[in-house]
C-alpha atoms as a PDB file:
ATOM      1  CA  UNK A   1    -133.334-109.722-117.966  1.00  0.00           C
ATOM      2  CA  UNK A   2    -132.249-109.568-121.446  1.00  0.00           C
ATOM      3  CA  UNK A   3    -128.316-108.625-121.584  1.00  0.00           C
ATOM      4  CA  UNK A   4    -129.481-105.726-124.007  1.00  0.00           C
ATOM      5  CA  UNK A   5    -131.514-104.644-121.690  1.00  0.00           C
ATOM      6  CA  UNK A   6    -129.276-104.770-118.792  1.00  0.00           C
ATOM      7  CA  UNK A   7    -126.524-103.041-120.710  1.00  0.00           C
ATOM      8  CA  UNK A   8    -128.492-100.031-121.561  1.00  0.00           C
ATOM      9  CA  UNK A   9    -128.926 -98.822-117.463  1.00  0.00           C
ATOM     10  CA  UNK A  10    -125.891 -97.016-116.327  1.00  0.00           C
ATOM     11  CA  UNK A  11    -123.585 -99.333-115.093  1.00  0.00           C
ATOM     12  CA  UNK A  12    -121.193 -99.249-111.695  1.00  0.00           C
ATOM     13  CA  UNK A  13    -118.275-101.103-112.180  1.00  0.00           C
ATOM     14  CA  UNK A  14    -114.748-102.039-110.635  1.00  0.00           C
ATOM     15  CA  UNK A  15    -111.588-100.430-111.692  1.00  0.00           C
ATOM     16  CA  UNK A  16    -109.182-101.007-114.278  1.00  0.00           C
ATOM     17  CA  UNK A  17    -107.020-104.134-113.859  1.00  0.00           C
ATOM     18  CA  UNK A  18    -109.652-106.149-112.085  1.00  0.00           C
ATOM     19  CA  UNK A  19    -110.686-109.744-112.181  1.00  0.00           C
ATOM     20  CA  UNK A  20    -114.144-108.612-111.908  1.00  0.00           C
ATOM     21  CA  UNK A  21    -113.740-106.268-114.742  1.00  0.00           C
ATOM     22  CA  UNK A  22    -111.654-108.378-116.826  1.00  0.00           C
ATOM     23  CA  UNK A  23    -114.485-111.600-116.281  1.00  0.00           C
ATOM     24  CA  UNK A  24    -116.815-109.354-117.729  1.00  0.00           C
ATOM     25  CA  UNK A  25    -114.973-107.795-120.464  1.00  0.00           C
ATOM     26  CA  UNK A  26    -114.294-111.570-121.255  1.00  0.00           C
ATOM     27  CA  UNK A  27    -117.876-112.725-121.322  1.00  0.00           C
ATOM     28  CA  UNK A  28    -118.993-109.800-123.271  1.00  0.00           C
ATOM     29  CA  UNK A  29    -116.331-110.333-125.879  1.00  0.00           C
ATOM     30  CA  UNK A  30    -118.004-113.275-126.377  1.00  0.00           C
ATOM     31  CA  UNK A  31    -121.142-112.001-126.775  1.00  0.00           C
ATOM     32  CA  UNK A  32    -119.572-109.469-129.815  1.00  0.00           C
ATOM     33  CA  UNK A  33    -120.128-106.152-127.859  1.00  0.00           C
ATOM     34  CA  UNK A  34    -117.847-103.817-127.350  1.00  0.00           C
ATOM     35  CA  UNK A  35    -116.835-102.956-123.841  1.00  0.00           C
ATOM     36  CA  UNK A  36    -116.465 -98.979-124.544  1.00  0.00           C
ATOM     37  CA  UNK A  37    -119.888 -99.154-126.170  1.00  0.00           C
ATOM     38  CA  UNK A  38    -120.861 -99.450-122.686  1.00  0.00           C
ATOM     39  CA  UNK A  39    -123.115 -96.552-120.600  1.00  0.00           C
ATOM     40  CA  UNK A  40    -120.147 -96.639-117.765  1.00  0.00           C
ATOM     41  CA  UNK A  41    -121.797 -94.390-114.953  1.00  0.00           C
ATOM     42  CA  UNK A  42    -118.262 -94.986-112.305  1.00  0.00           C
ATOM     43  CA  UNK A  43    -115.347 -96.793-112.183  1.00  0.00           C
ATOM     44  CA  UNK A  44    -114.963 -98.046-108.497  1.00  0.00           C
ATOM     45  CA  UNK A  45    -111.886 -99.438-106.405  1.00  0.00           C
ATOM     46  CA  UNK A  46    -113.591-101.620-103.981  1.00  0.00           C
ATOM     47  CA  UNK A  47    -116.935-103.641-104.083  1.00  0.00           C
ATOM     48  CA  UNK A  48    -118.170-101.753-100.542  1.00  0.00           C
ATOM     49  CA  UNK A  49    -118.672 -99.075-102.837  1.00  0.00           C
ATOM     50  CA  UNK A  50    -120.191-100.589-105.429  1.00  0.00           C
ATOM     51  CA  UNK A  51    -122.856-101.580-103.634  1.00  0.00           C
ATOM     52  CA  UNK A  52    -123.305 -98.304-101.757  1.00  0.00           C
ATOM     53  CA  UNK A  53    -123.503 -96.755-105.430  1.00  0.00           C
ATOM     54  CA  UNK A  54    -126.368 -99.018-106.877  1.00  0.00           C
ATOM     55  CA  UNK A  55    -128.519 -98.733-103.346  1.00  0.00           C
ATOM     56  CA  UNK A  56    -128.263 -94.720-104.086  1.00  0.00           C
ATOM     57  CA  UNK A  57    -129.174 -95.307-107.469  1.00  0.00           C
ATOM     58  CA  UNK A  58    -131.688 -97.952-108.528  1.00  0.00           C
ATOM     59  CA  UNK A  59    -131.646 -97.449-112.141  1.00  0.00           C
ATOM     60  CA  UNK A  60    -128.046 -98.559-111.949  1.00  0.00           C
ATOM     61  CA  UNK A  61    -126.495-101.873-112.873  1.00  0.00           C
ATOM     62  CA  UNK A  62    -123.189-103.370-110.657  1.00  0.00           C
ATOM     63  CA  UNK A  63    -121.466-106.688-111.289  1.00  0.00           C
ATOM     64  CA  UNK A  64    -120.277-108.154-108.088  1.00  0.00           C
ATOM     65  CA  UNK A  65    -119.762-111.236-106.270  1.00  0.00           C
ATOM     66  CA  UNK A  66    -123.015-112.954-105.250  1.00  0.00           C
ATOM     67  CA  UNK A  67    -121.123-114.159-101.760  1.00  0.00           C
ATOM     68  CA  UNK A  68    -120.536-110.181-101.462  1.00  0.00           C
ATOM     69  CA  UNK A  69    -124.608-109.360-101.158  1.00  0.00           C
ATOM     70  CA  UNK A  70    -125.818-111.774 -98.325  1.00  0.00           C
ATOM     71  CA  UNK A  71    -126.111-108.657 -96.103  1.00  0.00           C
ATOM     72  CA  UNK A  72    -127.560-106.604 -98.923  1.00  0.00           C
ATOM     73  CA  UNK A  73    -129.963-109.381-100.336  1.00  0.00           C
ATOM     74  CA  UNK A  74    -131.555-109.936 -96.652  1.00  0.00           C
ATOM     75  CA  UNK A  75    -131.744-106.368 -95.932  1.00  0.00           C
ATOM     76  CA  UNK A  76    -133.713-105.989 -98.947  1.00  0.00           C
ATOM     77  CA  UNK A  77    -131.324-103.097-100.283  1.00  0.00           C
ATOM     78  CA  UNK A  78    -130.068-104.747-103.081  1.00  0.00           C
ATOM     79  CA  UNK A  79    -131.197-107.521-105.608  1.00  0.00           C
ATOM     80  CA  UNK A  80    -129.657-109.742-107.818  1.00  0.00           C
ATOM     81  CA  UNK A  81    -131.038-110.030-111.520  1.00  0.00           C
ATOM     82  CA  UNK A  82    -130.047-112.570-113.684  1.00  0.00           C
ATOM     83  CA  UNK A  83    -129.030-111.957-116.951  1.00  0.00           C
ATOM     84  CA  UNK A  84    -129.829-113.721-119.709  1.00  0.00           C
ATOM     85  CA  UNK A  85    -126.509-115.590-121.488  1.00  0.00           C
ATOM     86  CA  UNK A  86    -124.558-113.815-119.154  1.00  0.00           C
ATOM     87  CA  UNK A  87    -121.739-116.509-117.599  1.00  0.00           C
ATOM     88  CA  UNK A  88    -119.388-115.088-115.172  1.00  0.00           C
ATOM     89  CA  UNK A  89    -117.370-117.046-113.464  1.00  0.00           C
ATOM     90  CA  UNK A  90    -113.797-116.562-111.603  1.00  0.00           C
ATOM     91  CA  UNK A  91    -110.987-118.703-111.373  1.00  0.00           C
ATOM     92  CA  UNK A  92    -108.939-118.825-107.596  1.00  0.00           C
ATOM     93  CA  UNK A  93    -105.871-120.543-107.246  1.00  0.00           C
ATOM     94  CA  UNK A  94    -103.834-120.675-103.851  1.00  0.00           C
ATOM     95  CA  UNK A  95     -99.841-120.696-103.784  1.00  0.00           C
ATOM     96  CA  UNK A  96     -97.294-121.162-101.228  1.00  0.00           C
ATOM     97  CA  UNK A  97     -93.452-121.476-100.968  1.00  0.00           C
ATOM     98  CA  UNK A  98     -92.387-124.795-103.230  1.00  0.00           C
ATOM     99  CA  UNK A  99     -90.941-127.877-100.563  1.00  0.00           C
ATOM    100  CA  UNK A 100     -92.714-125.746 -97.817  1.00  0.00           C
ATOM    101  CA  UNK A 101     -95.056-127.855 -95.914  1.00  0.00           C
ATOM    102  CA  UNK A 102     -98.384-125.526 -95.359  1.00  0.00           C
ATOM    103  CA  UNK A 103     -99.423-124.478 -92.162  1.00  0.00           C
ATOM    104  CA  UNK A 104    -102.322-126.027 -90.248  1.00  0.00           C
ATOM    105  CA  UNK A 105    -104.438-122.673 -90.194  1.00  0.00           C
ATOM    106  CA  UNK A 106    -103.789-122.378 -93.974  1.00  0.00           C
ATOM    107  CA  UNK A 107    -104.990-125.964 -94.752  1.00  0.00           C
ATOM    108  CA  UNK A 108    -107.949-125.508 -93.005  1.00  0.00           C
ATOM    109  CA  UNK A 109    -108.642-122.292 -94.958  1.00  0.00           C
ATOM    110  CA  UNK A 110    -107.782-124.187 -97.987  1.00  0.00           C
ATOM    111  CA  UNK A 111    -110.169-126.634 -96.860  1.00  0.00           C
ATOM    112  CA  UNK A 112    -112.899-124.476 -95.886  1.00  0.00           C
ATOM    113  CA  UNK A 113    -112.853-122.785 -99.675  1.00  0.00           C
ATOM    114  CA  UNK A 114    -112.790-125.821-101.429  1.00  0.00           C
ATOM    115  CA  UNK A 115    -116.028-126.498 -99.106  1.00  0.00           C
ATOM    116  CA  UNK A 116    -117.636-123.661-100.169  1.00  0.00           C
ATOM    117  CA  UNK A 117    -116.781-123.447-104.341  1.00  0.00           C
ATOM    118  CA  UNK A 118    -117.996-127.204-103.997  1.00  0.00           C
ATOM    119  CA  UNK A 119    -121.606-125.678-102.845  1.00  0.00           C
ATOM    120  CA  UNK A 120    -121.413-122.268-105.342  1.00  0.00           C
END
């Protein structure tokens, strides 16, 4: 879908203060447009919501993570649409206590999401 296009439905988004709102805002900056000349439908804390939003109403666009649909996308209650230019991408960094040596359960989490950005 063109972005034009896709920015002209009503659109579902995440709060104020997000790193999903702030990715976006980012990537449309670079595109030139405007983030209040967007058709803002809601404003939501939590991306449970979200989703509950756009499978109530189908003419309405949400940007969430794609690893937060699996349920959706096999249920067939969602879809995903690509857009057209449209790069979003997040940054994650882990942190723990400097000189600390990190726990066992922790470096396997580490692990286990390094595993997983590898095969994004």
């Amino acid at each position: 879908m063109p972005l034009a296009e896709a920015l002209a439905h009503p659109l579902v988004l995440r709060e104020r203060g997000s790193g999903t709102l702030e990715i976006l805002e980012f990537a449309l900056r670079a595109h030139g447009i405007k983030f209040n000349a967007l058709k803002v439908a809601l404003y939501l804390d939590n991306t449970e919501a979200i989703k509950r939003c756009l499978e109530a109403a189908p003419a309405a666009l949400g940007f969430v993570s794609r690893r937060a649909l699996d349920r959706e996308l096999a249920a067939g209650l969602l879809e995903t649409v690509p857009i057209q230019g449209l790069r979003l991408a997040r940054r994650f960094e882990a942190v723990w206590v400097q000189g600390q040596v990190l726990a066992r359960p922790a470096q396997r989490f580490l692990s286990f999401a390094q595993a997983q950005l590898k095969g994004a």
